[in-house]
Protein backbone atom coordinates (compact mmCIF):
# COMPACT_ATOMS: atom_id res chain seq x y z
CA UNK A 1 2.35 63.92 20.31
CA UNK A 2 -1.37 62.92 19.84
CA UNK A 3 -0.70 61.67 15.91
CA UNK A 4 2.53 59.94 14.94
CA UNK A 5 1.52 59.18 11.10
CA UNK A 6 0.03 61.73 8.44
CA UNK A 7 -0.98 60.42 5.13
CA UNK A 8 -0.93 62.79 1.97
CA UNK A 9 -3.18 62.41 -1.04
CA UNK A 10 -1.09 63.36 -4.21
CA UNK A 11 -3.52 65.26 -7.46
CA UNK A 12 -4.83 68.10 -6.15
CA UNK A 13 -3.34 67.86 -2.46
CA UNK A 14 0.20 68.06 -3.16
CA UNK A 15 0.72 68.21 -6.70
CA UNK A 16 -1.41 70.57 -8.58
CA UNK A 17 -4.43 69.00 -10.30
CA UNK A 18 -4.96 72.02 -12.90
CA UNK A 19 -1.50 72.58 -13.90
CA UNK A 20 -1.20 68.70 -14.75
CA UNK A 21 -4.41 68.40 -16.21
CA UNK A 22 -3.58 70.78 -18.35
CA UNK A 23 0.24 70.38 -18.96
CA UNK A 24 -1.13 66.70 -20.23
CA UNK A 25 -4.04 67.49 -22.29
CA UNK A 26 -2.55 70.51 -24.40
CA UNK A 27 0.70 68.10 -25.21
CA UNK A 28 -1.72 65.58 -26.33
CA UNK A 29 -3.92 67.71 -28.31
CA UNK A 30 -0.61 69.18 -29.75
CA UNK A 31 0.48 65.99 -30.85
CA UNK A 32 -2.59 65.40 -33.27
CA UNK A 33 -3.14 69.11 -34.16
CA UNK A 34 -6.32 68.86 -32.61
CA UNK A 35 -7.58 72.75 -31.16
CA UNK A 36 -7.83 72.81 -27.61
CA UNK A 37 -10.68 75.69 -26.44
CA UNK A 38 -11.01 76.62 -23.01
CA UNK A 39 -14.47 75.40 -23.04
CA UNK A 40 -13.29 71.87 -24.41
CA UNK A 41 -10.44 71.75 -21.32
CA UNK A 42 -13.47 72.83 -19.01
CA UNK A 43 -15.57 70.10 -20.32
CA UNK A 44 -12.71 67.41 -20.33
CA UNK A 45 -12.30 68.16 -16.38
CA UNK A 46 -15.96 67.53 -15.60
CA UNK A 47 -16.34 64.26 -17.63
CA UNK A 48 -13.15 63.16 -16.38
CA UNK A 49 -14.22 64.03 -13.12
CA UNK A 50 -17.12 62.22 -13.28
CA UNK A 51 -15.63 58.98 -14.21
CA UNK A 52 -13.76 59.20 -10.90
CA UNK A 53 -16.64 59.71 -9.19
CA UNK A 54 -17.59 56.86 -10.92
CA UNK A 55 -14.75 54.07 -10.64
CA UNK A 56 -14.94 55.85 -6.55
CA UNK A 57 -18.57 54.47 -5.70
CA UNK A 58 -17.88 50.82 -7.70
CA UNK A 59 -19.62 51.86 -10.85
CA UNK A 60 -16.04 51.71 -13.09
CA UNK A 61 -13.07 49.37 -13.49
CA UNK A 62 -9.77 51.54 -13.28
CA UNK A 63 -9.51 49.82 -16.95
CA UNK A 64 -12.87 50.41 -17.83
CA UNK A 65 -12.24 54.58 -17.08
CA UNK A 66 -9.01 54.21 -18.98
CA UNK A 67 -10.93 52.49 -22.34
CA UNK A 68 -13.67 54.98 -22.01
CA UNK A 69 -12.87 58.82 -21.70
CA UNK A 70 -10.69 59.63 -24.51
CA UNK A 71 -12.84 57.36 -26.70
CA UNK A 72 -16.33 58.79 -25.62
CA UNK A 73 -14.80 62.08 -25.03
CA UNK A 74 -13.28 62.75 -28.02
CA UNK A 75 -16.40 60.92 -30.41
CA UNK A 76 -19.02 63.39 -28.91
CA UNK A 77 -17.33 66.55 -28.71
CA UNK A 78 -15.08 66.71 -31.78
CA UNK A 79 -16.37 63.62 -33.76
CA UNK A 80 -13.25 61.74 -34.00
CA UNK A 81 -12.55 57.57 -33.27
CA UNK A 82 -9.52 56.64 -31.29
CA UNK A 83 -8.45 53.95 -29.66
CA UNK A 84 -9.35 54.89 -25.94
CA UNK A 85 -6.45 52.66 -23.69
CA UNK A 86 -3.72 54.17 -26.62
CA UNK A 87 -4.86 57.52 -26.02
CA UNK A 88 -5.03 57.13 -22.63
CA UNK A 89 -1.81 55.63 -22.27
CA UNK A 90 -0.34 58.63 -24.53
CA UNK A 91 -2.36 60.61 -22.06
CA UNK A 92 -0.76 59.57 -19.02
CA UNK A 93 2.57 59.58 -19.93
CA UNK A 94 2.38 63.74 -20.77
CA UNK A 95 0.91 63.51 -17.18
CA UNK A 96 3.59 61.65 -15.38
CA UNK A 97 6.09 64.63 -16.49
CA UNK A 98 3.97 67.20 -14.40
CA UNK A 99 4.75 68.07 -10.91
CA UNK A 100 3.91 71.78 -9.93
CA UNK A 101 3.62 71.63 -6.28
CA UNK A 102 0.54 73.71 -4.40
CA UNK A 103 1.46 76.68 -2.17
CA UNK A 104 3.30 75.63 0.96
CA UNK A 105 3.70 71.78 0.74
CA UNK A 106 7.51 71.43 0.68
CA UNK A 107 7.72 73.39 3.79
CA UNK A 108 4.68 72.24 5.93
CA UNK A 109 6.45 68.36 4.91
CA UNK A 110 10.04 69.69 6.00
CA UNK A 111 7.93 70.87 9.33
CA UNK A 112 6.23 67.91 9.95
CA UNK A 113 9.58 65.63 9.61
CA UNK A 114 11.19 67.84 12.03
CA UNK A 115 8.20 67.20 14.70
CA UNK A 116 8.82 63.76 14.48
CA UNK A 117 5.58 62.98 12.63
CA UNK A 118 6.29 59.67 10.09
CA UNK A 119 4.46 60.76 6.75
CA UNK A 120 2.87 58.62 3.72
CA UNK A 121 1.21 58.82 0.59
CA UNK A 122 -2.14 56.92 -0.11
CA UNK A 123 -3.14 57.29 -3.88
CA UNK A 124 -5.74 56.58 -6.27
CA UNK A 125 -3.10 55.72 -9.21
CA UNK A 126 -0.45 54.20 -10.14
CA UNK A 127 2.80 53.82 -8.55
CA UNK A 128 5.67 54.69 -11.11
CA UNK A 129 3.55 57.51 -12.03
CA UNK A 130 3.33 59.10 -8.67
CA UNK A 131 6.08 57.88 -7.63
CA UNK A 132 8.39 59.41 -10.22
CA UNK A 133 5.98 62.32 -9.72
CA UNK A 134 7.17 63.38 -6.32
CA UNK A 135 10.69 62.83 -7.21
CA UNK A 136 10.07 65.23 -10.28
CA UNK A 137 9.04 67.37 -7.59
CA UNK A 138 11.93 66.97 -5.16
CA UNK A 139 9.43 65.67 -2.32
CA UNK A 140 9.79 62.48 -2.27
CA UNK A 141 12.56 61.94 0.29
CA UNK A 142 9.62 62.81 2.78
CA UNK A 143 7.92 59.97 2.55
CA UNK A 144 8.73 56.71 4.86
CA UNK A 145 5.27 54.99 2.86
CA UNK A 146 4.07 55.34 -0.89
CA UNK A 147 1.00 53.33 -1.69
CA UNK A 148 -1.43 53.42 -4.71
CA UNK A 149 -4.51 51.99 -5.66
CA UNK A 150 -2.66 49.68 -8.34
CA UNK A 151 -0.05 48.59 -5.91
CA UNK A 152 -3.20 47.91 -3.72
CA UNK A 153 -5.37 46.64 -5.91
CA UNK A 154 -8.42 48.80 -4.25
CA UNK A 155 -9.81 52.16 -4.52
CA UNK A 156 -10.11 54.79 -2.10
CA UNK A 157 -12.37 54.75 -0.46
CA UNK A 158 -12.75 51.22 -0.18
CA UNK A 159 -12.13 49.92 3.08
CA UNK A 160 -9.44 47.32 1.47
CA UNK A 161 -6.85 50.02 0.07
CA UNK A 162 -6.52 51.06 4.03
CA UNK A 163 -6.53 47.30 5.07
CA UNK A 164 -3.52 47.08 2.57
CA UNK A 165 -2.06 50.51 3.99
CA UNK A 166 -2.31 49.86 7.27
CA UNK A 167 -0.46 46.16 7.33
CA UNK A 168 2.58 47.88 5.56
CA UNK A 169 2.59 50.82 7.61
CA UNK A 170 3.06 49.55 11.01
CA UNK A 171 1.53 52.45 12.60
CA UNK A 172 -2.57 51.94 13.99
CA UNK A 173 -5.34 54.13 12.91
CA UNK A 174 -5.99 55.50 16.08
CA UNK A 175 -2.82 57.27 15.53
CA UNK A 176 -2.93 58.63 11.83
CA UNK A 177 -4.74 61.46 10.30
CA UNK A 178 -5.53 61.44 6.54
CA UNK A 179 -4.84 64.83 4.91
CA UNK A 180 -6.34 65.29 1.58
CA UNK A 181 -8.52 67.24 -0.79
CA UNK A 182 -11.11 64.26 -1.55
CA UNK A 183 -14.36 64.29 -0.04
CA UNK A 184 -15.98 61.87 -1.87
CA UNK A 185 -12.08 59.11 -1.70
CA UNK A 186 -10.01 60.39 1.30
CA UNK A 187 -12.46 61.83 3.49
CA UNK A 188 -14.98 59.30 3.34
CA UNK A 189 -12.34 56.75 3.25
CA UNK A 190 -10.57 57.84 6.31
CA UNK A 191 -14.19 58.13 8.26
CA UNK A 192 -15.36 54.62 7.34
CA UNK A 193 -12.31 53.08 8.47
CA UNK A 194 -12.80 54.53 11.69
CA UNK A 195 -9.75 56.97 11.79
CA UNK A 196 -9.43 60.80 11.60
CA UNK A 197 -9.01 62.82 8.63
CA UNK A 198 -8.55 66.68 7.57
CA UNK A 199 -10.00 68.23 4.44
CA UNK A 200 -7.95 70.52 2.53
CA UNK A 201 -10.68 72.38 1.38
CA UNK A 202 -8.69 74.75 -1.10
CA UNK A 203 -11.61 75.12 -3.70
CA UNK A 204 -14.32 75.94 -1.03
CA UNK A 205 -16.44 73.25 -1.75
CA UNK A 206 -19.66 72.42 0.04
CA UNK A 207 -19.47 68.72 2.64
CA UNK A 208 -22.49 67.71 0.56
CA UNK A 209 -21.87 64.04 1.72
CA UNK A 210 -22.31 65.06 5.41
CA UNK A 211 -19.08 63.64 6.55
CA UNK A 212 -17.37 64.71 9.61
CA UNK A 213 -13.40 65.49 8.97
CA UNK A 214 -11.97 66.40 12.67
CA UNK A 215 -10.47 70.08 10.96
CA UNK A 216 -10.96 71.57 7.53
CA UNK A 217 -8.18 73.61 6.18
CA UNK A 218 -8.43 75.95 3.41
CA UNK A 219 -4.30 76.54 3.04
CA UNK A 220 -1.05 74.64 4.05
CA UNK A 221 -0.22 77.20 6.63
CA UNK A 222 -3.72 76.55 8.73
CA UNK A 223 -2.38 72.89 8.74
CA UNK A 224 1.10 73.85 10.24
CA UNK A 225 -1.31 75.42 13.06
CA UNK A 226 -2.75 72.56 13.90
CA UNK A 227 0.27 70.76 13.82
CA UNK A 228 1.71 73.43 16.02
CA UNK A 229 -0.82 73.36 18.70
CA UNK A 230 -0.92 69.30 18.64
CA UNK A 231 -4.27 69.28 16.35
CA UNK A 232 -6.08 70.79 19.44
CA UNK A 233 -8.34 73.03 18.47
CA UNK A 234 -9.83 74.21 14.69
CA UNK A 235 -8.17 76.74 13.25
């Protein structure tokens, strides 16, 4: 077998992104009466976004993105003050309750077990969150290795969250591949710590950083392929 570890992201690679996303805003917004529009949700996912590109590159604390988007959000697009860690925190807890899996997951990770293959999780959040995630979503027996960014105390893609991974996992690089959806955290990650990586490219998105996954997968049956024919040839 040429890998013997595969590491998962969690939003948006196992557990769907959307669904929570939205799952956690509308129960927040229903909690204050506050109307939701489809353009608001649309604009909460970009800002949002962008403060994870954000705490990503350096430029934000993990507390700093916590203090900020509810409180900036919330002030410029429906001109009302809140306390931006208590909303946040409110936030996150309506979050931690969502766990609808993407297409395919349970069964490529019930595939992958039964090769042999030893499989982790390596996420940007925190641990009883995601942890009590994937038990919500009856995965989480899969996993020999759950690590997070808190746990961690780095970022993906800084070079110290895998430093951190890597001494608890007792498996080398050279024999790991990083699955996930995240160019700009796991992809990038996985290539500047020197080890291979494939991007689960389910929203078509363009490799605008020029990084160099070894596959790109746009489904979780394409990845069973690979697995299938020892990650041999692109599929």
């Amino acid at each position: 077998m040429r890998y013997q570890q595969l590491i998962f992201d969690v939003d948006d690679t196992l557990i769907s992104l959307a669904s929570t996303e939205s799952f956690a805003l509308q129960s927040l917004f229903n909690a204050y009466n506050w109307r939701l529009s489809n353009n608001l949700r649309r604009q909460y996912h970009a800002y949002n976004q962008s403060l994870w590109r954000k705490l990503e590159q350096g430029e934000l604390t993990y507390q700093e993105l916590s203090e900020q988007c509810f409180r900036v959000f919330l002030k410029e697009n429906l001109d009302i003050d809140v306390d931006g860690q208590k909303t946040m925190d409110e936030y996150r807890s309506y979050f931690g309750e969502a766990h609808q899996l993407l297409p395919g997951v349970e069964d490529t990770l019930r595939f992958a077990k039964s090769e042999g293959y030893k499989l982790a999780v390596l996420s940007n959040g925190e641990q009883f969150m995601q942890t009590h995630r994937l038990k919500l979503a009856g995965i989480y027996d899969y996993f020999d290795l759950i690590v997070t960014s808190e746990e961690a105390g780095y970022q993906k893609p800084d070079e110290r969250i895998f430093d951190y991974f890597f001494s608890r996992s007792g498996i080398s690089p050279d024999k790991t591949l990083f699955f996930g959806d995240g160019l700009q955290s796991d992809i990038l990650g996985a290539e500047r710590y020197g080890f291979g990586s494939v991007w689960y490219n389910h929203h078509h998105r363009k490799n605008t950083l020029n990084l160099h996954p070894l596959f790109e997968v746009e489904n979780y049956p394409q990845f069973v392929k690979l697995m299938q024919a020892d990650f041999k040839k692109k599929y």
